[in-house]
Protein backbone atom coordinates (compact mmCIF):
# COMPACT_ATOMS: atom_id res chain seq x y z
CA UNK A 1 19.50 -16.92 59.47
CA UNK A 2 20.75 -13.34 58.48
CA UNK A 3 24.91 -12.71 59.30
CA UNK A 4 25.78 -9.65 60.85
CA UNK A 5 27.69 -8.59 57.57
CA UNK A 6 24.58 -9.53 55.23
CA UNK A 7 22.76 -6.16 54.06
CA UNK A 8 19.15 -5.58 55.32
CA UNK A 9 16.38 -3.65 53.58
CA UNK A 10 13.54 -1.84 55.44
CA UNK A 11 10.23 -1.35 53.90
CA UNK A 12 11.46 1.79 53.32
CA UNK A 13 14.69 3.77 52.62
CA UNK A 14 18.16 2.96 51.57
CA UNK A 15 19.91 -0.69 51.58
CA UNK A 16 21.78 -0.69 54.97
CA UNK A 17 25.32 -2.51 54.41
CA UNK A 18 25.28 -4.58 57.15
CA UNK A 19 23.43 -5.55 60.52
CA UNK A 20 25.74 -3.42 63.12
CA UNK A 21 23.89 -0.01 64.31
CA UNK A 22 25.03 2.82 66.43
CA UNK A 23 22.93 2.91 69.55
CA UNK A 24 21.42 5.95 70.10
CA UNK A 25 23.67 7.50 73.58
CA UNK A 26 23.41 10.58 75.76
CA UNK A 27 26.75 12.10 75.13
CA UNK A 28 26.21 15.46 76.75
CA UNK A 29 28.30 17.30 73.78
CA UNK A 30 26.27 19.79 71.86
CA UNK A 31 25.66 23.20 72.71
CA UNK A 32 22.91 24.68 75.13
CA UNK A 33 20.58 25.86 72.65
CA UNK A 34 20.36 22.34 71.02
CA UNK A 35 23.17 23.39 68.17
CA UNK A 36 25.33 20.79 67.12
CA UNK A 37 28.66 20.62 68.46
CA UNK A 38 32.06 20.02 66.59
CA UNK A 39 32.46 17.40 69.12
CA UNK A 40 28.90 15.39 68.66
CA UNK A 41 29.56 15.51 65.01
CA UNK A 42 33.31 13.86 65.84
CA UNK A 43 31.57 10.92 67.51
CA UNK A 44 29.03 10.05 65.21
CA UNK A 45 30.73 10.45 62.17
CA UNK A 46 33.47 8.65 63.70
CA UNK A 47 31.37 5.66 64.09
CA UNK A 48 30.05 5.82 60.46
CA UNK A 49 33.50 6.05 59.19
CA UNK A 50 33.85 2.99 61.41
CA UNK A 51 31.45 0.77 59.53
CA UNK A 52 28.00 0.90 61.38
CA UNK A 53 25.35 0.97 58.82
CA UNK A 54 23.12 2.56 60.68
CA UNK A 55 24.17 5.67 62.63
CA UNK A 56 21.78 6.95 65.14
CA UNK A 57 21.98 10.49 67.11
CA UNK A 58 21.53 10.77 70.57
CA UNK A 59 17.84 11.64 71.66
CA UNK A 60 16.86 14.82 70.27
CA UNK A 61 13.80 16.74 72.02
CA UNK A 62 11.31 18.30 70.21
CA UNK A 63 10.09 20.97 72.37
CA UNK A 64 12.28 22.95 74.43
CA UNK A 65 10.80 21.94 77.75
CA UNK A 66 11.32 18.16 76.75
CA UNK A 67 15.01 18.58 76.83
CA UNK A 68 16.62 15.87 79.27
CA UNK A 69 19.96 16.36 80.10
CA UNK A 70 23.05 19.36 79.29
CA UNK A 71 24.44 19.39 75.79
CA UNK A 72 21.41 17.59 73.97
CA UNK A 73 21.26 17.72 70.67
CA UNK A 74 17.49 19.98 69.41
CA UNK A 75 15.20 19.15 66.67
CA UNK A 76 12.72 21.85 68.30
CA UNK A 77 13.41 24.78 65.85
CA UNK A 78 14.27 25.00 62.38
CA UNK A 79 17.47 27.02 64.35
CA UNK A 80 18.70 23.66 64.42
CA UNK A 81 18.54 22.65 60.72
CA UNK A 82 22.86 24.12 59.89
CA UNK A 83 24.17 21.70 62.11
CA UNK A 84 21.31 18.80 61.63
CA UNK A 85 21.98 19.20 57.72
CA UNK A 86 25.90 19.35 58.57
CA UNK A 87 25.03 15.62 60.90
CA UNK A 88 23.16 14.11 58.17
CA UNK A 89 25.82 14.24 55.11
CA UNK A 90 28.92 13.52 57.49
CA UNK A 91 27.19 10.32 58.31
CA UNK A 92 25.72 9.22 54.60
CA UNK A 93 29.11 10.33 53.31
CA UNK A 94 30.39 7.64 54.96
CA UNK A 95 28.03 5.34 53.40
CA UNK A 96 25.87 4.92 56.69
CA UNK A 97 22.46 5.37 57.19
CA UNK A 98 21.32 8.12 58.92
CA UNK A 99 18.70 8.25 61.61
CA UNK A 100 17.45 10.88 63.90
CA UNK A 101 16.29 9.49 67.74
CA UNK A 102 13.36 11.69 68.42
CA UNK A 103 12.72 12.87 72.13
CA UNK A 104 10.80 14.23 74.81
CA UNK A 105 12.14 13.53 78.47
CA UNK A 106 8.37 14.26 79.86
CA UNK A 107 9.05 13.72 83.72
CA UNK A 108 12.63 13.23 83.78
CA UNK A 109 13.04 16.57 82.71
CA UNK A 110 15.31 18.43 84.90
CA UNK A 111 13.73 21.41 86.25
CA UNK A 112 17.13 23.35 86.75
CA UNK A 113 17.16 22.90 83.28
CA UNK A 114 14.31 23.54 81.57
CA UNK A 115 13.55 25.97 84.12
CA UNK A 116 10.01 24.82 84.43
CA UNK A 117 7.79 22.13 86.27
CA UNK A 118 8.25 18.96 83.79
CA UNK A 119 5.49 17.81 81.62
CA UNK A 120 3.81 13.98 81.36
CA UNK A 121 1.08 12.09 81.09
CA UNK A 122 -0.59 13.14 84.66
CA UNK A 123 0.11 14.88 87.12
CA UNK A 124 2.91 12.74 88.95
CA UNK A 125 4.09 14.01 92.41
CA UNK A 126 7.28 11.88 92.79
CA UNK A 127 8.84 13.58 89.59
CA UNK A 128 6.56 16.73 90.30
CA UNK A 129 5.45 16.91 86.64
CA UNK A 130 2.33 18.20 85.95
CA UNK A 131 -0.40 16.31 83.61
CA UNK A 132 -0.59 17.61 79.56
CA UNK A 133 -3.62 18.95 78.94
CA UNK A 134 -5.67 17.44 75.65
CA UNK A 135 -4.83 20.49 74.21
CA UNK A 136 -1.38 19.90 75.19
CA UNK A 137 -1.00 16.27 73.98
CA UNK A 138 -2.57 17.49 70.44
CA UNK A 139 0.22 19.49 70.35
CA UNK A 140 2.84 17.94 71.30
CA UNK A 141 1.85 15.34 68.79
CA UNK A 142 2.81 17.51 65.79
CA UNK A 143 5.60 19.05 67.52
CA UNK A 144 7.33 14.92 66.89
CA UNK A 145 5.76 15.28 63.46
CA UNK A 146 7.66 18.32 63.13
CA UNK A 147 10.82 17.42 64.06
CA UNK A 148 10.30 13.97 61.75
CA UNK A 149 9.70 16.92 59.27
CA UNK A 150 12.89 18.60 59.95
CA UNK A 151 14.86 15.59 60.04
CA UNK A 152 13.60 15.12 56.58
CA UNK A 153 14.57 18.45 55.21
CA UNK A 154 18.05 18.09 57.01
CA UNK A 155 18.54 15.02 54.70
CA UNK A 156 18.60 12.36 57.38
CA UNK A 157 17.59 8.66 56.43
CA UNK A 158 14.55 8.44 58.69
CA UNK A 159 14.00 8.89 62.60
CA UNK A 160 13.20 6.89 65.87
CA UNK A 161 10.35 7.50 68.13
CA UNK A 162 11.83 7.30 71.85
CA UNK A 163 9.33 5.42 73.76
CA UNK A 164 11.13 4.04 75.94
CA UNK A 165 13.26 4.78 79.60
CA UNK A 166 10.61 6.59 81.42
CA UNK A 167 10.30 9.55 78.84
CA UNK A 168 7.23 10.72 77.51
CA UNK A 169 6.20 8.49 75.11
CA UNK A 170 6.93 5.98 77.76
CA UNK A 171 4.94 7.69 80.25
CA UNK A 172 1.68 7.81 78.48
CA UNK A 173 2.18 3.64 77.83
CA UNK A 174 2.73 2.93 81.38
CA UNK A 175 -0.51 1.97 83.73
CA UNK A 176 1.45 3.36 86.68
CA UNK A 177 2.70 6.62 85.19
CA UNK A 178 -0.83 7.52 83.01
CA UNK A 179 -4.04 8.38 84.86
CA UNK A 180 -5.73 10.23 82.06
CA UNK A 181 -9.10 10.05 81.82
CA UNK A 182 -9.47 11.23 78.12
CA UNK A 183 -8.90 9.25 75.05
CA UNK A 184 -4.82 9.12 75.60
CA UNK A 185 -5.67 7.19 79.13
CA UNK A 186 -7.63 4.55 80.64
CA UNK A 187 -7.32 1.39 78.45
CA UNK A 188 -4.43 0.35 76.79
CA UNK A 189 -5.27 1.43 73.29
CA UNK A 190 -6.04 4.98 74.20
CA UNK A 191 -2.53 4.44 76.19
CA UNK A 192 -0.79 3.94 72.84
CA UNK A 193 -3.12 6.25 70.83
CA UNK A 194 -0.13 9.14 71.31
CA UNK A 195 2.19 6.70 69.63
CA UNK A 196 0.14 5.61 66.89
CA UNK A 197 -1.11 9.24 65.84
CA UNK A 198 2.45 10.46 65.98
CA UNK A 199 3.23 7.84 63.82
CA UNK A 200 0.22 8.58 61.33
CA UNK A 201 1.36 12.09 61.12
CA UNK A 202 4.66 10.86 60.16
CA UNK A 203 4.10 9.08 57.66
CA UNK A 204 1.33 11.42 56.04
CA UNK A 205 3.79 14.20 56.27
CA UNK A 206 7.10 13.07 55.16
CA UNK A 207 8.29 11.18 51.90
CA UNK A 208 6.77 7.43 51.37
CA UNK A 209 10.53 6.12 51.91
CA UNK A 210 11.54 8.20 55.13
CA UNK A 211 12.25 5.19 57.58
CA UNK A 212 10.48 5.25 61.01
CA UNK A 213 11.26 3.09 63.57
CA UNK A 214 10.06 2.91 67.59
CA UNK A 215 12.51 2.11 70.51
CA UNK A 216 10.53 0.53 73.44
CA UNK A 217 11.20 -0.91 77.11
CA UNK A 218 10.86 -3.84 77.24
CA UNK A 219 10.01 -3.52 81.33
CA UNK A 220 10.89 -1.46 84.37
CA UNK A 221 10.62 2.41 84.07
CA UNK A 222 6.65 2.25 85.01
CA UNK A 223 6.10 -0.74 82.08
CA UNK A 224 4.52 -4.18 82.37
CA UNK A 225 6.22 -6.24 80.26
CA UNK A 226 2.76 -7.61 79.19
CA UNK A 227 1.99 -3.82 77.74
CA UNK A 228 5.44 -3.55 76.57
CA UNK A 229 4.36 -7.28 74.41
CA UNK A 230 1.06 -5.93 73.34
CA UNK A 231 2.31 -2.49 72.10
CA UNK A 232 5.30 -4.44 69.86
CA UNK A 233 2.34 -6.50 68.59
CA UNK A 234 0.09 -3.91 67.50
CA UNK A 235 3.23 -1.86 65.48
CA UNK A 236 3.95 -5.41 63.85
CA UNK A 237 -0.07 -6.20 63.37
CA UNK A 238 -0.50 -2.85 62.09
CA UNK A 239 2.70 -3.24 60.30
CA UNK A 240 2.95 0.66 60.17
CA UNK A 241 6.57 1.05 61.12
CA UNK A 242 9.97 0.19 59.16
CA UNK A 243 11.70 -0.94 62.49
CA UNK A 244 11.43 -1.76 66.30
CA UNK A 245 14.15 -1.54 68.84
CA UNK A 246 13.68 -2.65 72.11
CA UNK A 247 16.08 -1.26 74.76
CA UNK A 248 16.32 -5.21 77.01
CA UNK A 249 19.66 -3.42 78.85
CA UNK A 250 20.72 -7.25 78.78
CA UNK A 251 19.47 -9.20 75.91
CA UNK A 252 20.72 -12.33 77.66
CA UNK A 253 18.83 -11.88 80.58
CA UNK A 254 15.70 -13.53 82.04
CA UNK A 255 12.10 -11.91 82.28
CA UNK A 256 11.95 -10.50 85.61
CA UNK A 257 7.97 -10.15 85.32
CA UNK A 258 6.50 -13.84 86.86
CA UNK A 259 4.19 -14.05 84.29
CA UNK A 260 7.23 -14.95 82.06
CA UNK A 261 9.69 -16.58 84.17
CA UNK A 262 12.02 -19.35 82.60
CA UNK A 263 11.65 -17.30 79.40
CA UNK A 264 14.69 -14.95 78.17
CA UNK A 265 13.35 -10.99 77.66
CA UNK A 266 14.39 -11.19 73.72
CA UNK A 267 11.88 -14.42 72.99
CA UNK A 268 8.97 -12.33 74.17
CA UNK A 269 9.52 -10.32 71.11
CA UNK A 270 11.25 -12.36 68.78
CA UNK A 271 8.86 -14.82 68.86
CA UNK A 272 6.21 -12.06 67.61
CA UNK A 273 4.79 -12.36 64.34
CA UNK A 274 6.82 -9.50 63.07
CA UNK A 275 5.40 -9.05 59.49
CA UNK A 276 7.41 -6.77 57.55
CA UNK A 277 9.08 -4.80 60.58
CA UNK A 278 12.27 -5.28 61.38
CA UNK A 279 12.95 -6.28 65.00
CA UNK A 280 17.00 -5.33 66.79
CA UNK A 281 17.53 -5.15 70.44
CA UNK A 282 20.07 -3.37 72.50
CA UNK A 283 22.05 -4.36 75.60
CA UNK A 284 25.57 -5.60 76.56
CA UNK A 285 26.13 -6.75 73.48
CA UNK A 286 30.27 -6.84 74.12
CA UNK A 287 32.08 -8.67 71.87
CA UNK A 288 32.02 -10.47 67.96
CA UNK A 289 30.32 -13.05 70.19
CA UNK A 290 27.52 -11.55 71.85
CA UNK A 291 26.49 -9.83 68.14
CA UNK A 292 26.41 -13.29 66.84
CA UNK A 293 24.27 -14.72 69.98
CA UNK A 294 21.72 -12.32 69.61
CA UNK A 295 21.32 -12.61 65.62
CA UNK A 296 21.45 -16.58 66.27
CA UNK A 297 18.42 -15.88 68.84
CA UNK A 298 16.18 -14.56 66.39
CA UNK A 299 16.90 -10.77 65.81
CA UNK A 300 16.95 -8.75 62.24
CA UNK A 301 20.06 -6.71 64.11
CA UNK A 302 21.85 -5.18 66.92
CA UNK A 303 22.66 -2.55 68.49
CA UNK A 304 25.85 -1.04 70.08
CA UNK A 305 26.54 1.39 72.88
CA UNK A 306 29.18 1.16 74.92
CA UNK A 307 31.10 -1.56 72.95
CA UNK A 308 30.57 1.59 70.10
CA UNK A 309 32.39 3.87 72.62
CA UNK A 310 35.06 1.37 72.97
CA UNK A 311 35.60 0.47 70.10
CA UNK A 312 34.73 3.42 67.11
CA UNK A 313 35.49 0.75 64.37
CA UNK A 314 33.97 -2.02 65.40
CA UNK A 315 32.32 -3.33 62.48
CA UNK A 316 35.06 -2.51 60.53
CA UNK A 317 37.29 -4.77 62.73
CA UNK A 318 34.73 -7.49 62.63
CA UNK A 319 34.84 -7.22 58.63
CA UNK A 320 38.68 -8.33 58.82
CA UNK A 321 38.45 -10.70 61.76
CA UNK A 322 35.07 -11.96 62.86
CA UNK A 323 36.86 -13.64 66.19
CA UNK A 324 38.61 -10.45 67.07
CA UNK A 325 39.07 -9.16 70.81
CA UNK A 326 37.72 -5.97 71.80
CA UNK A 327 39.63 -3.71 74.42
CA UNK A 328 38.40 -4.60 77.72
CA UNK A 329 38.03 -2.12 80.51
CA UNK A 330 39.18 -0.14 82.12
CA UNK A 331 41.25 2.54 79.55
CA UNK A 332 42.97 5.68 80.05
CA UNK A 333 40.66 8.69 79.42
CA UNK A 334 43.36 9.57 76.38
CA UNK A 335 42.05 6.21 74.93
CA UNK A 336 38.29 6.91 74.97
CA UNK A 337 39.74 10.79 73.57
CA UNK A 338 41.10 8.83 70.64
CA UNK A 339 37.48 7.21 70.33
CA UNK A 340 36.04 10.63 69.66
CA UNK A 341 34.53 11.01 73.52
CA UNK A 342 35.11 14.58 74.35
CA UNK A 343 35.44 15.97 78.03
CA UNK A 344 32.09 16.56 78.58
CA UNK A 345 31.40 13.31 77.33
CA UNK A 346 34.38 11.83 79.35
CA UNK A 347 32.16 13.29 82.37
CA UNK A 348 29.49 11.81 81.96
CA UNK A 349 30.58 8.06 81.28
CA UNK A 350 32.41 8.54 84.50
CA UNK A 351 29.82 9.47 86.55
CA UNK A 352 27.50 6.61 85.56
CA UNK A 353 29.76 3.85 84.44
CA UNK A 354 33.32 4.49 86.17
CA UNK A 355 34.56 1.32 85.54
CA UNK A 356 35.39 2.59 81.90
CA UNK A 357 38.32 4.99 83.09
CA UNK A 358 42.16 3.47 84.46
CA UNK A 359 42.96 6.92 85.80
């Protein structure tokens, strides 16, 4: 059974020094126009410098009218390739690897700010997105290969495909969400078929040792859990990607889906036959312990988010005592300052999770 210190090879790409990896969070900190930010760069480098060997972005759209939330981070135009280049040597300087979370919000794009109707799989009248024409889909296909593209030229490690959380990706997956009628609808391979030809435009496009990597739900946000199941096992069957991440939100919990009850979410997937992919999960994964419960369950590593924004050194502190005790909520806003979370990223936290702040 892998440690969380032990290194870990993909099929592709550097050695990564250990098991720990930055989650990939909305931070809300980079400029308008998709620019990097002084302050995005603070928090990710921060967490390299901290010991993660993996250090994700946040989820970075690749068309304008994909973008999901104020101050994300662009991959949409080669205007972004300064700060992208400036991203990807801060965080391999610090002898981290370097991956790029590739994004399109599809239905839960705000309209007040993309200034448009939102875009997904069909037309959808809760969200009031409108349906991508084939057209449409074709190209918003090589819009992700392009950004893989420019995440290569920027020097980054590799990217992650964002199919998870009701985004795009997600959307064309889900039964609920996707009532196409042409060949990215109907069954369930022709509801993946967006995936896999992104992916087979990545990897015909970029260098033979640019990592790729998929983040999926695991259920919820328009998934069956059986769907979420069968599209893990084609990647690992297919054995096309370097890594999956599935987003379980609690990787202690139970299936909520009957089909599965008495089983916990991570066993669906661990218990895959994963070939040569690499399998981590995210969710509440708190303390030295929780790390160590989720490797001991079967995972190649984890993933940290808000422990990350707690803590910007956590593996670091883990490398000098394996038993030691995170800060425990709630902290003064100065605290989460000296973690690298700026204002705007203060603001946000607070609005969705304001059991972080003590003032």
């Amino acid at each position: 059974m892998p440690q969380l210190l032990d290194a870990i090879q993909f099929k592709n790409g550097p050695k990564i020094k250990n098991r720990f990896f930055l989650a990939p969070l909305t931070n809300q900190q980079s400029h308008e126009d998709g620019t990097l930010s002084n302050d995005e760069y603070k928090w990710l480098t921060m967490r390299a410098e901290g010991g993660f060997g993996m250090t994700m972005t946040c989820a970075s759209h690749v068309q304008e009218i994909g973008k999901g939330f104020p101050g994300q981070l662009g991959i949409w135009s080669d205007h972004h390739l300064d700060g992208l280049t400036r991203l990807a040597n801060g965080i391999k300087k610090e002898n981290s690897v370097a991956i790029v979370q590739l994004h399109h919000a599809g239905l839960r794009s705000p309209k007040e700010i993309i200034n448009a109707s939102p875009v997904t799989a069909s037309d959808n009248e809760d969200s009031g997105a409108r349906g991508l024409t084939t057209s449409e889909v074709k190209k918003l296909i090589d819009d992700f290969v392009a950004g893989a593209k420019r995440a290569e030229k920027a020097g980054f490690d590799g990217v992650e495909l964002h199919g998870a959380h009701s985004y795009i990706l997600c959307n064309f997956l889900s039964a609920e969400v996707n009532q196409r009628t042409d060949e990215y609808g109907g069954s369930f391979e022709n509801r993946a078929r967006i995936l896999f030809e992104i992916i087979e435009g990545i990897k015909s496009t970029c260098r033979s040792d640019f990592i790729l990597g998929v983040r999926l739900t695991a259920e919820k946000f328009g998934m069956r859990t059986e769907d979420s199941i069968g599209t893990a096992k084609m990647l690992f069957d297919q054995n096309v990607i370097d890594f999956l991440d599935m987003s379980l939100w609690d990787v202690f919990k139970e299936a909520e889906d009957d089909k599965f009850k008495g089983q916990s979410l991570m066993s669906l997937f661990t218990d895959l036959d994963r070939r040569s992919v690499q399998l981590g999960v995210a969710g509440k994964i708190r303390t030295p312990a929780d790390a160590e419960a989720a490797m001991n369950a079967g995972v190649d590593w984890v993933m940290l988010g808000r422990a990350a924004m707690l803590e910007s050194d956590f593996p670091n502190k883990y490398i000098k005592d394996p038993t030691f005790k995170p800060v425990e909520m709630p902290v003064p806003s100065s605290y989460l300052s000296d973690q690298g979370l700026s204002d705007k990223f203060q603001a946000y936290v607070r609005g969705r999770w304001p059991e972080f702040f003590a003032d």
